[in-house]
Protein backbone atom coordinates (compact mmCIF):
# COMPACT_ATOMS: atom_id res chain seq x y z
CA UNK A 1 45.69 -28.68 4.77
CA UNK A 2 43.05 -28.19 2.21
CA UNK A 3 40.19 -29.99 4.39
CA UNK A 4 41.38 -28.22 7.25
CA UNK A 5 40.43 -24.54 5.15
CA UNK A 6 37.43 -26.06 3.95
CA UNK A 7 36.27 -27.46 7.54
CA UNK A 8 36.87 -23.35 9.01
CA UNK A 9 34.68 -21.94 5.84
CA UNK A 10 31.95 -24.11 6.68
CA UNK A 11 32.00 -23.43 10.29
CA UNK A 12 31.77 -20.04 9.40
CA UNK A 13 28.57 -20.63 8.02
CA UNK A 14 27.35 -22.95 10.15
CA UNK A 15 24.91 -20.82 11.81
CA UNK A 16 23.75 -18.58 8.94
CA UNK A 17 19.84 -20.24 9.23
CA UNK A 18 19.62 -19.84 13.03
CA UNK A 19 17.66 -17.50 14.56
CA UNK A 20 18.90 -13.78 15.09
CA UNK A 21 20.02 -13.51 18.43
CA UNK A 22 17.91 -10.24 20.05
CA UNK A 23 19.01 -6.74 21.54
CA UNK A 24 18.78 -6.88 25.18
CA UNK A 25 16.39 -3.86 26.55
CA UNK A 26 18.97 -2.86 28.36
CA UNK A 27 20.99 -2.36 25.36
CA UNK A 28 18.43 -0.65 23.56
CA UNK A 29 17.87 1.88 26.22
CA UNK A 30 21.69 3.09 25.90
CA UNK A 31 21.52 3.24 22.42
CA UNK A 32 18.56 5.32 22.18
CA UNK A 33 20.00 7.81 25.20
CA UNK A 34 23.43 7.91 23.14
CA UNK A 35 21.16 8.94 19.74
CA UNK A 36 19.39 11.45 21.95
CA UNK A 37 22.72 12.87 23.33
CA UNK A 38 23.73 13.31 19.81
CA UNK A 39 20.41 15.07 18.83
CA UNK A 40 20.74 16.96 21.80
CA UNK A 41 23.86 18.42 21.12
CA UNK A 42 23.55 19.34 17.60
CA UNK A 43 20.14 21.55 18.96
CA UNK A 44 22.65 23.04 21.10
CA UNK A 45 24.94 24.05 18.41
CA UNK A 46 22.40 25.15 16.01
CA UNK A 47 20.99 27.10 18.44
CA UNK A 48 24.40 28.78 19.51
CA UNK A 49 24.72 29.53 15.93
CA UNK A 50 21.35 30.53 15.04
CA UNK A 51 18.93 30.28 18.14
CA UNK A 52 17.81 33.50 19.97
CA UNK A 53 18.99 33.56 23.93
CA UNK A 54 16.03 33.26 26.41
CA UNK A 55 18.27 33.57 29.34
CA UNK A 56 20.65 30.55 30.56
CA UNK A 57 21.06 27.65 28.04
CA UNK A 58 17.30 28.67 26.89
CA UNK A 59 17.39 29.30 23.46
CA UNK A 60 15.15 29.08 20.62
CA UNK A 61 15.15 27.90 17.36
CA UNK A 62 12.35 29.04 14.05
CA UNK A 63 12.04 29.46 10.75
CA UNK A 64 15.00 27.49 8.49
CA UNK A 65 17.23 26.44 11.26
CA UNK A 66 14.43 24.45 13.10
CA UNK A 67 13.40 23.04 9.36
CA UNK A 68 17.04 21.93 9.52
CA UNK A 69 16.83 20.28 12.46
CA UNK A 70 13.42 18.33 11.90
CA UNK A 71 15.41 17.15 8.86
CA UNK A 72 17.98 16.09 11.08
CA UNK A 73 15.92 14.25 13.34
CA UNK A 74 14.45 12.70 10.73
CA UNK A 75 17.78 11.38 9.38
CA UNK A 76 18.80 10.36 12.46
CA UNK A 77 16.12 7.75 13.52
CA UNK A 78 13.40 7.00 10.79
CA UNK A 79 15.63 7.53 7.60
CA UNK A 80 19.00 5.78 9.07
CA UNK A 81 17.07 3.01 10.49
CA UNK A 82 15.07 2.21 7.01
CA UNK A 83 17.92 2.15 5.13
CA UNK A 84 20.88 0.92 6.95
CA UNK A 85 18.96 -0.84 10.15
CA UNK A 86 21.06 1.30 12.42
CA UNK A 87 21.70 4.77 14.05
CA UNK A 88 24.20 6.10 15.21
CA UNK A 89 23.77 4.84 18.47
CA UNK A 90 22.63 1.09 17.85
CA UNK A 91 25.57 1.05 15.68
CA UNK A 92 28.04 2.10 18.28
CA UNK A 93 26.46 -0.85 20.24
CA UNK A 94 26.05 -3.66 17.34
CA UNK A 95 22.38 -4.06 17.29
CA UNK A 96 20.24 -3.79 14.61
CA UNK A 97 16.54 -3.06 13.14
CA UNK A 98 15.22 -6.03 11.13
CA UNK A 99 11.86 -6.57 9.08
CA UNK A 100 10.10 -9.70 10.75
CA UNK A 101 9.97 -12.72 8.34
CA UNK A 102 12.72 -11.85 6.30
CA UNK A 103 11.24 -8.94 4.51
CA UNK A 104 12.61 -6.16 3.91
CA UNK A 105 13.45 -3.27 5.98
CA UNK A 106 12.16 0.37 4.83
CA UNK A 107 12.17 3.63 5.33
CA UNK A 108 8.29 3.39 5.38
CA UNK A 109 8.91 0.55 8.69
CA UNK A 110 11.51 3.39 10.27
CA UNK A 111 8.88 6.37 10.12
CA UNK A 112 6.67 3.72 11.65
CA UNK A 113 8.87 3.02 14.51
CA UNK A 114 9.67 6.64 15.20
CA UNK A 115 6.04 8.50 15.08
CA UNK A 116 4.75 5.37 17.37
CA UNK A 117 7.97 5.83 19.37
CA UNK A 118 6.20 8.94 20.46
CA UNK A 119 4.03 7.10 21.95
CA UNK A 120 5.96 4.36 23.00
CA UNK A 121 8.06 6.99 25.66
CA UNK A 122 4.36 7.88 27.16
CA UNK A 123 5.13 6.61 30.87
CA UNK A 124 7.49 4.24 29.50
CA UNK A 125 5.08 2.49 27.64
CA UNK A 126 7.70 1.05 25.23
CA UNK A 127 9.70 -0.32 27.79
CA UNK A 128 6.56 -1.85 29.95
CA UNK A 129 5.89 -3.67 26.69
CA UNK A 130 9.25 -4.59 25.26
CA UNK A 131 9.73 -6.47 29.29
CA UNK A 132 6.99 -8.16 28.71
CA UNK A 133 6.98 -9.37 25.02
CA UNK A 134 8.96 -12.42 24.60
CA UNK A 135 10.32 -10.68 21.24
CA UNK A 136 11.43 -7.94 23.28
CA UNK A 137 9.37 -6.16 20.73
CA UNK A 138 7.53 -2.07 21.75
CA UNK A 139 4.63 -0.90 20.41
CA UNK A 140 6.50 0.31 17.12
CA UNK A 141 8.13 -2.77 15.75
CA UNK A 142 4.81 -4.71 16.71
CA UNK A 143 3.12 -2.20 14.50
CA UNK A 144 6.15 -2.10 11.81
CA UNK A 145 6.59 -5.69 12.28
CA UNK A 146 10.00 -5.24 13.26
CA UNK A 147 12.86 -6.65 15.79
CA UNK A 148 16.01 -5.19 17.22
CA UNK A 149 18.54 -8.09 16.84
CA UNK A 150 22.41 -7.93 17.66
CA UNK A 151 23.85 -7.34 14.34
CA UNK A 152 27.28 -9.40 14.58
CA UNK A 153 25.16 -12.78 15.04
CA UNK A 154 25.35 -14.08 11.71
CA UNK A 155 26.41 -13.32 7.87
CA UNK A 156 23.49 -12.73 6.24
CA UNK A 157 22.02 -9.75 8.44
C-alpha cells in the first residue's frame, strides 16, 4: 500500500527534467486573435463611454481615456507576460512564455516581445519565421531569448 503511494509520487515527477513540450503555431495564432478580441472590445467600450462618434462604429479616443487604454495594452501583453508567462489568451489555451535556459522571465523580456511583435505582424513576418525555426521561435523571443511552451507539461514551469 505504502510502495504503491510512493511508486505514483515518483511517477509524478518522473518527467520534471525533460524538455518543455512547445506551443504549436497554430495554437499561438488563436491565442493571440482571442487577446486581440479582448483588446478590441474594451476600445469599443471605452470609446462608447468616452470616444467621440465619427459616423458608424468610428469613434475616437484622446486625451486620458486613450492613456488608459495604452495602459491597458500594456497590461495585457508585455506586463502579463513578464510576470505571470501568460495572457489572457495563452492562458485560456495552456501555453506559456518561458526565458530560454532556465532564466528568468521579465517584464523587461515581455516589452521585448511586444515592441518587436510590431514588427513581427509586418507581412506575417512572425509567422514566416516561427514555421521555419525548429524552436517555433518569431523574431521577438529570438531577440528576448524566449519560447512559448505548453504550460501543463511538467511541475516545475
Amino acid at each position: 500500500m505504502f510502495q504503491d503511494k510512493l511508486d505514483v509520487q515518483f511517477d509524478e515527477f518522473e518527467h520534471i527534467y525533460d524538455e518543455p513540450e512547445l506551443a504549436s503555431i497554430f495554437t499561438r495564432i488563436v491565442a493571440a486573435i482571442i487577446d486581440s478580441i479582448i483588446y478590441w472590445m474594451i476600445c469599443l467600450a471605452m470609446s462608447l463611454v468616452a470616444g467621440e462618434n465619427n459616423g458608424l462604429l468610428n469613434y475616437s479616443v484622446e486625451g486620458f481615456p486613450a492613456l488608459i487604454l495604452f495602459g491597458i495594452a500594456f497590461f495585457l501583453w508585455p506586463i502579463s507576460e513578464g510576470m505571470y508567462g501568460q495572457t489572457i489568451g495563452k492562458r485560456l489555451l495552456d501555453i506559456k512564455v518561458i526565458a530560454n535556459n532556465d532564466k528568468e522571465m521579465t517584464i523587461g523580456k515581455g516589452f521585448i516581445r511586444y515592441f518587436i511583435g510590431i514588427v513581427d505582424s509586418i507581412f506575417f513576418i512572425g509567422i514566416i519565421v516561427a514555421l521555419i525555426d525548429k524552436k517555433n521561435q518569431r523574431i521577438g523571443d529570438m531577440i528576448a531569448d524566449t519560447r512559448v511552451i505548453k504550460s501543463k507539461y511538467n511541475g516545475r514551469i
